[in-house]
C-alpha atoms as a PDB file:
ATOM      1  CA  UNK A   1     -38.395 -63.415  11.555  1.00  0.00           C
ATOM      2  CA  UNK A   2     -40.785 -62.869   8.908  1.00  0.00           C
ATOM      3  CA  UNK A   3     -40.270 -65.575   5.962  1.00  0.00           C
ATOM      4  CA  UNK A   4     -41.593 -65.529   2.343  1.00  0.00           C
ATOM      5  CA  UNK A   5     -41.270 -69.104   0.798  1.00  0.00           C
ATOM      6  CA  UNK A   6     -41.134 -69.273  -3.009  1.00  0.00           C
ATOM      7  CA  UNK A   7     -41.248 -72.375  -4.822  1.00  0.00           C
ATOM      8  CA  UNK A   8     -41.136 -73.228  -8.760  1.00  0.00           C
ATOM      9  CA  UNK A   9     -42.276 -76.699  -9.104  1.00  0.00           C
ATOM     10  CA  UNK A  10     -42.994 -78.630 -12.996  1.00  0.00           C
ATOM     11  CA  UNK A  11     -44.536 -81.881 -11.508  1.00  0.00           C
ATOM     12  CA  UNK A  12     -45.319 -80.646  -7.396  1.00  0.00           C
ATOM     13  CA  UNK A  13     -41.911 -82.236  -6.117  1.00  0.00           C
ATOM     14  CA  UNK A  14     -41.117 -78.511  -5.100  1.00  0.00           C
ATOM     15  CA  UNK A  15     -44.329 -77.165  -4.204  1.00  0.00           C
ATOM     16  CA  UNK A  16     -44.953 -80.203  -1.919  1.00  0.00           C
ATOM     17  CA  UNK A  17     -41.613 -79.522  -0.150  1.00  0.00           C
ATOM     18  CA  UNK A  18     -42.581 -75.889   0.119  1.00  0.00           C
ATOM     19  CA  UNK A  19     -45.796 -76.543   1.544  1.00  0.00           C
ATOM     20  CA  UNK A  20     -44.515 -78.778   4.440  1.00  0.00           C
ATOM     21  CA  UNK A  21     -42.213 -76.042   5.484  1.00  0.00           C
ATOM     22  CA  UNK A  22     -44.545 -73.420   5.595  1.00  0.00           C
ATOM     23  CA  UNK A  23     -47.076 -75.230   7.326  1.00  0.00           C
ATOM     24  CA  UNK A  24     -44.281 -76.025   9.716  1.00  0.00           C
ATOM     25  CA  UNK A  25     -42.763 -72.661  10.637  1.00  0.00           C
ATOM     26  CA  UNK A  26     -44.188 -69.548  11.986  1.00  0.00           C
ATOM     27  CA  UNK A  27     -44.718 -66.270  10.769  1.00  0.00           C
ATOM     28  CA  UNK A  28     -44.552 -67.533   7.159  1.00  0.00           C
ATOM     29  CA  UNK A  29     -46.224 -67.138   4.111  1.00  0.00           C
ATOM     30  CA  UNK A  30     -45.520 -68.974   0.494  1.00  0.00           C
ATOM     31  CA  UNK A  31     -45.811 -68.173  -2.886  1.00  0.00           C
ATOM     32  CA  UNK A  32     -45.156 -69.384  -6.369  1.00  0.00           C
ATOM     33  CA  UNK A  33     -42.499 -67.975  -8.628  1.00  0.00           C
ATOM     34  CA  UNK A  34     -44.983 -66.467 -11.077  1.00  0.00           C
ATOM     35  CA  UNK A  35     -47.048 -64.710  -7.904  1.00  0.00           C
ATOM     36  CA  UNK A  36     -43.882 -63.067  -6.600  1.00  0.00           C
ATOM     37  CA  UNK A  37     -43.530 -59.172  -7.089  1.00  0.00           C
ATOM     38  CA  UNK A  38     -40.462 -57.348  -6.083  1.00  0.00           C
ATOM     39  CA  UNK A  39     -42.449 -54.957  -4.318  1.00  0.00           C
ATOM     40  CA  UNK A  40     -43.166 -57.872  -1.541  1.00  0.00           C
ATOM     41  CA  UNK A  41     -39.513 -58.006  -0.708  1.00  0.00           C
ATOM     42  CA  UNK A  42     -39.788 -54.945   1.842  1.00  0.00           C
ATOM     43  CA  UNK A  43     -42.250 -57.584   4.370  1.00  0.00           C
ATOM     44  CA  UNK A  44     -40.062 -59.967   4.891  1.00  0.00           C
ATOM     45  CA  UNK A  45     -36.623 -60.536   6.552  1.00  0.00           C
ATOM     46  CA  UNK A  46     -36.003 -64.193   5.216  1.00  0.00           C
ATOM     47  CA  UNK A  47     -36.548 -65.966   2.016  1.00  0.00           C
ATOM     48  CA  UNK A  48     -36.705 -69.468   1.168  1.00  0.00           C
ATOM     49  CA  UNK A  49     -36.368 -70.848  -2.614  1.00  0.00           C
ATOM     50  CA  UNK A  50     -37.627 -73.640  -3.769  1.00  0.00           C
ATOM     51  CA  UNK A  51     -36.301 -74.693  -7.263  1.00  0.00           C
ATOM     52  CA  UNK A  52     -36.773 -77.998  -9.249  1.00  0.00           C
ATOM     53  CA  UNK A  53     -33.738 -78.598 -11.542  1.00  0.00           C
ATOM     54  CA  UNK A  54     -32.887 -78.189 -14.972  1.00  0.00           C
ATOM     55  CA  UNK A  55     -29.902 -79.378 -17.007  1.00  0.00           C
ATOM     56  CA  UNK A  56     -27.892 -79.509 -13.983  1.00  0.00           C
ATOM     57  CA  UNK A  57     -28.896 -76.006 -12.643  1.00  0.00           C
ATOM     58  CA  UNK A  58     -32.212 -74.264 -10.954  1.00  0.00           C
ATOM     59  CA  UNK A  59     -35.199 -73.671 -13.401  1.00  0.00           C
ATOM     60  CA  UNK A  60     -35.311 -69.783 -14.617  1.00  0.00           C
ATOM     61  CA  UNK A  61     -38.064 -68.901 -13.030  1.00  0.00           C
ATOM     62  CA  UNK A  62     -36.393 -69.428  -9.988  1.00  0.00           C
ATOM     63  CA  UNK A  63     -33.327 -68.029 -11.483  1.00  0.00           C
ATOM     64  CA  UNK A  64     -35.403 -64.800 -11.812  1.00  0.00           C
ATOM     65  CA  UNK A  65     -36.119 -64.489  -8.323  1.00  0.00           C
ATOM     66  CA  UNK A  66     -32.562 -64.679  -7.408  1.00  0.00           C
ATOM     67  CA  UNK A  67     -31.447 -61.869  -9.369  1.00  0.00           C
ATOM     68  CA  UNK A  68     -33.549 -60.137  -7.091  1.00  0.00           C
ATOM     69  CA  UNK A  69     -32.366 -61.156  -3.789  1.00  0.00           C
ATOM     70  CA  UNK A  70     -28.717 -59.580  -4.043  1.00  0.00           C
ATOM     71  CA  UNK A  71     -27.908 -58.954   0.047  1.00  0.00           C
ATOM     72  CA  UNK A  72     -31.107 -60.678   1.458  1.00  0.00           C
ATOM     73  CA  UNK A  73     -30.629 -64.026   3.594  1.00  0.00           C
ATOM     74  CA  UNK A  74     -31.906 -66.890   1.404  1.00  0.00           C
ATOM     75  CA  UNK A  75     -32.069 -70.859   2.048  1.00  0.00           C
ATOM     76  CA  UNK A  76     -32.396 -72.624  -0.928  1.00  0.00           C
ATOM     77  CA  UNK A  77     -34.177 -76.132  -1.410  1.00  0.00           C
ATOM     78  CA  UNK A  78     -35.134 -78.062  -4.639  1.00  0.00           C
ATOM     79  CA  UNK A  79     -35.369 -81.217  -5.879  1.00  0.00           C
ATOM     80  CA  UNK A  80     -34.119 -83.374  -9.170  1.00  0.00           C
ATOM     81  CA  UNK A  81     -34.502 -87.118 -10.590  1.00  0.00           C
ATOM     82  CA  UNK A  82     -30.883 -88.225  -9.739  1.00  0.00           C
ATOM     83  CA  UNK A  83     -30.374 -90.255  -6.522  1.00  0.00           C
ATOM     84  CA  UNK A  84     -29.065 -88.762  -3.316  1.00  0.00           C
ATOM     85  CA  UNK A  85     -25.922 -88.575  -1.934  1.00  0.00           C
ATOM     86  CA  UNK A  86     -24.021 -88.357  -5.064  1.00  0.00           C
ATOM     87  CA  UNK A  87     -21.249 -86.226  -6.638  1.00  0.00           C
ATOM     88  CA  UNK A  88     -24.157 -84.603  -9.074  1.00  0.00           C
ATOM     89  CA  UNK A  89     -25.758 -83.462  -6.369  1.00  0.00           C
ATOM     90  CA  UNK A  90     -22.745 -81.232  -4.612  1.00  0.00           C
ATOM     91  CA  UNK A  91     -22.322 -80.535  -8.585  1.00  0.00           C
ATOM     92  CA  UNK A  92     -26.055 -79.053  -8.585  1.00  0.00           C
ATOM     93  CA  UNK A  93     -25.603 -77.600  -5.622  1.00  0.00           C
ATOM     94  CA  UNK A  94     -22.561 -75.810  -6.643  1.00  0.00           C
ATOM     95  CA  UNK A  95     -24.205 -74.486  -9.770  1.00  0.00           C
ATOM     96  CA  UNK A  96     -27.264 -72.939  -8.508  1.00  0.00           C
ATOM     97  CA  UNK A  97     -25.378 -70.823  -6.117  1.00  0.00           C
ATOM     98  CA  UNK A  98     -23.114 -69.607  -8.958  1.00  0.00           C
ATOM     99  CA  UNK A  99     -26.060 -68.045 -10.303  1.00  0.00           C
ATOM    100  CA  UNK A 100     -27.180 -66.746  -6.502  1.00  0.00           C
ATOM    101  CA  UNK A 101     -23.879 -64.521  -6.471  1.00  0.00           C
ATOM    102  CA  UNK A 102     -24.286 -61.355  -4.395  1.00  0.00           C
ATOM    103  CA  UNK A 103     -26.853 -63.555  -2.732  1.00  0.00           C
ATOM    104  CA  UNK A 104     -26.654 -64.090   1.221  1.00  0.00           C
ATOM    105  CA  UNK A 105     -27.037 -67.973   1.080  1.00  0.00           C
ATOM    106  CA  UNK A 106     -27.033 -69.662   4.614  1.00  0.00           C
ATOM    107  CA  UNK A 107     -28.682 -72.786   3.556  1.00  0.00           C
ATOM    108  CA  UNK A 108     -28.952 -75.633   0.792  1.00  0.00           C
ATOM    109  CA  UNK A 109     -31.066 -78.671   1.183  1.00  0.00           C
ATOM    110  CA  UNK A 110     -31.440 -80.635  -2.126  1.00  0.00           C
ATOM    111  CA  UNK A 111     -33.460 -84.476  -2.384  1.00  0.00           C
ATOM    112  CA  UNK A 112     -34.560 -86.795  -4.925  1.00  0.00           C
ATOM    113  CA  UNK A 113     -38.120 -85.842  -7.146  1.00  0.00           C
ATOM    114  CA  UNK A 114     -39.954 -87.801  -9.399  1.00  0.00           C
ATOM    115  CA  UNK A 115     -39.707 -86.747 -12.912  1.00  0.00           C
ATOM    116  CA  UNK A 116     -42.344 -86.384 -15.337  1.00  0.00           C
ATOM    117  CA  UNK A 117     -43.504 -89.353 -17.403  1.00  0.00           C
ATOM    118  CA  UNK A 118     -42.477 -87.463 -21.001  1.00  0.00           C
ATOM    119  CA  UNK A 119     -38.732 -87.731 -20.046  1.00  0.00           C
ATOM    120  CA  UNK A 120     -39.255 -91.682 -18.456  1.00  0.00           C
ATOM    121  CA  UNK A 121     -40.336 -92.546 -21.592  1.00  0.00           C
ATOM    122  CA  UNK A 122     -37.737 -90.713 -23.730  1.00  0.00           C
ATOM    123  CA  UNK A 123     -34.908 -92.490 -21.543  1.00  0.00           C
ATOM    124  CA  UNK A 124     -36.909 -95.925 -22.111  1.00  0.00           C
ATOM    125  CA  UNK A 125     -36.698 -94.978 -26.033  1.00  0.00           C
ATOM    126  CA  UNK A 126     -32.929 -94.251 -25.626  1.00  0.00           C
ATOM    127  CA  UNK A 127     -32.424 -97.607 -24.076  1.00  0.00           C
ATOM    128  CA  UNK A 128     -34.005 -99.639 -26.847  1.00  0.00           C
ATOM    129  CA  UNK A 129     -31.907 -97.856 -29.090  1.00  0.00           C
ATOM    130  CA  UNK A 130     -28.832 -98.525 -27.287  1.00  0.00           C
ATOM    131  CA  UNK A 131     -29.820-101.396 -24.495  1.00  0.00           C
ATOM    132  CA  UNK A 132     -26.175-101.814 -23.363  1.00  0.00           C
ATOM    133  CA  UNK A 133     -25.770 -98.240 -22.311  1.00  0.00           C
ATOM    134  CA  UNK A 134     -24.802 -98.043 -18.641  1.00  0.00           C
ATOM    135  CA  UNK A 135     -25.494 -95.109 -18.201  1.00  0.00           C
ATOM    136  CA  UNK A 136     -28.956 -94.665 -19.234  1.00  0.00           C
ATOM    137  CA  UNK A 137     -29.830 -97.770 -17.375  1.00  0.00           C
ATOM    138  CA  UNK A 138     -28.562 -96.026 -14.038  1.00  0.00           C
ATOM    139  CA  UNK A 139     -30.168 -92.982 -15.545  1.00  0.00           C
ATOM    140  CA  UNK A 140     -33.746 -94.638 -15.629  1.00  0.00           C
ATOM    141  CA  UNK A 141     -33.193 -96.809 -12.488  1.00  0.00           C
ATOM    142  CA  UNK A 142     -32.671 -93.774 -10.489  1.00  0.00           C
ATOM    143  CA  UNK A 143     -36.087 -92.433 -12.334  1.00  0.00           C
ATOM    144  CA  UNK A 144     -38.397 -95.280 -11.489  1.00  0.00           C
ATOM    145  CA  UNK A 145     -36.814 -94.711  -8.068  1.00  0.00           C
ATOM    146  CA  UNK A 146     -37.532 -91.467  -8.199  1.00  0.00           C
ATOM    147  CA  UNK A 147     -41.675 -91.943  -8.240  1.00  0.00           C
ATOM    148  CA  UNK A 148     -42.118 -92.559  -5.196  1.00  0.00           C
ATOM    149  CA  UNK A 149     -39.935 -89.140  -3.705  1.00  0.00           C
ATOM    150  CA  UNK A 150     -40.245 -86.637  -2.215  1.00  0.00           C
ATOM    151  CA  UNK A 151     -41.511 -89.072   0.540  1.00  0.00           C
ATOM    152  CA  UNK A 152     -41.995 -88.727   4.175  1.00  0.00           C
ATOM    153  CA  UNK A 153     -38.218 -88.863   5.038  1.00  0.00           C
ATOM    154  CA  UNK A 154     -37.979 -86.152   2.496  1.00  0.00           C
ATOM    155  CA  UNK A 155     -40.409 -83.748   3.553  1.00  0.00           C
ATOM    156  CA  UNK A 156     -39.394 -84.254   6.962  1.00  0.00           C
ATOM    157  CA  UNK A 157     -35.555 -83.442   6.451  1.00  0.00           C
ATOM    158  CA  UNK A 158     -36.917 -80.332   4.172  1.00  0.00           C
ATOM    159  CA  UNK A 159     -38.848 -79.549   7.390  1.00  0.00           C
ATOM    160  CA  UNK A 160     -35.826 -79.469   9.785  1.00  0.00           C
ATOM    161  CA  UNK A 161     -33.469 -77.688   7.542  1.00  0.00           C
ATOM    162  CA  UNK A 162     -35.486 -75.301   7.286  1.00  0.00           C
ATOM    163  CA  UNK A 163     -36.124 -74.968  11.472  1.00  0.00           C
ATOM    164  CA  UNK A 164     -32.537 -75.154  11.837  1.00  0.00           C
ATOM    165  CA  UNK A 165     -32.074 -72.100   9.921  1.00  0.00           C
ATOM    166  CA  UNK A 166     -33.805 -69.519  11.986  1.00  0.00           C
ATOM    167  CA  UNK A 167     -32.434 -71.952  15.348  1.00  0.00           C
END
């Protein structure tokens, strides 16, 4: 099956994901958001998507893409700055296929991304201005965390979600 992988990526969480899984499958090629043409759709029986979150939902760029995709088979993969395996992240997850409707999703794989340093610091500002809020603590906790993901284990369970796809 002849994929097209298509990543959006702010600080290379995405596009590092995207790269692994094209290196790992065959008959693949990837592109960035801002290469992809509709006219490419016709070469290509599978799609992959590769999103970094915004607000709680997929970056537009991505969001773009999808409006083109009504009816094709898509697996969808991004990454975000909150931890894994919480509620926000079935929340996310949720989300960005609201905005894939009419889309044929088979597949979601989400994990944890660094974030860029701007919005570390503007949570550390936050927190001297309020230091007792929990929330931002957890917030920037999960942040500093965050630095050192995607990692191996990452990339690796991007890598077999996206094999077990096309079985």
């Amino acid at each position: 099956m002849k994929t097209l992988v298509i990543y959006s990526s702010l600080t290379g969480n995405t596009k590092k994901l995207a790269q692994a899984i094209a290196n790992e499958m065959e008959d693949t090629e990837i592109i960035s958001v801002d290469e992809f043409r509709v006219s490419m759709m016709d070469n290509f029986d599978f799609f992959m998507i590769g999103y970094w979150v915004d607000k709680g939902v997929c970056d537009d760029k991505s969001k773009e893409v999808l409006k083109h995709m009504l009816d094709k088979k898509v697996a969808l993969f991004g990454t975000l700055g909150a931890k894994e395996n919480t509620k926000y992240y079935d929340m996310v997850k949720a989300k960005v296929e609201e905005q894939a409707q009419g889309v044929h999703v088979i597949g979601h794989f989400l994990c944890q991304g660094s974030v860029g340093e701007k919005t570390m610091e503007r949570y550390r500002e936050m927190l001297k201005k309020t230091p007792d809020d929990i929330h931002l603590k957890a917030q920037l906790e999960a942040y500093e965390e965050g630095i050192h993901h995607p990692n191996e284990q990452d990339i690796a369970n991007a890598i077999r979600f996206a094999k077990s796809l096309l079985g």
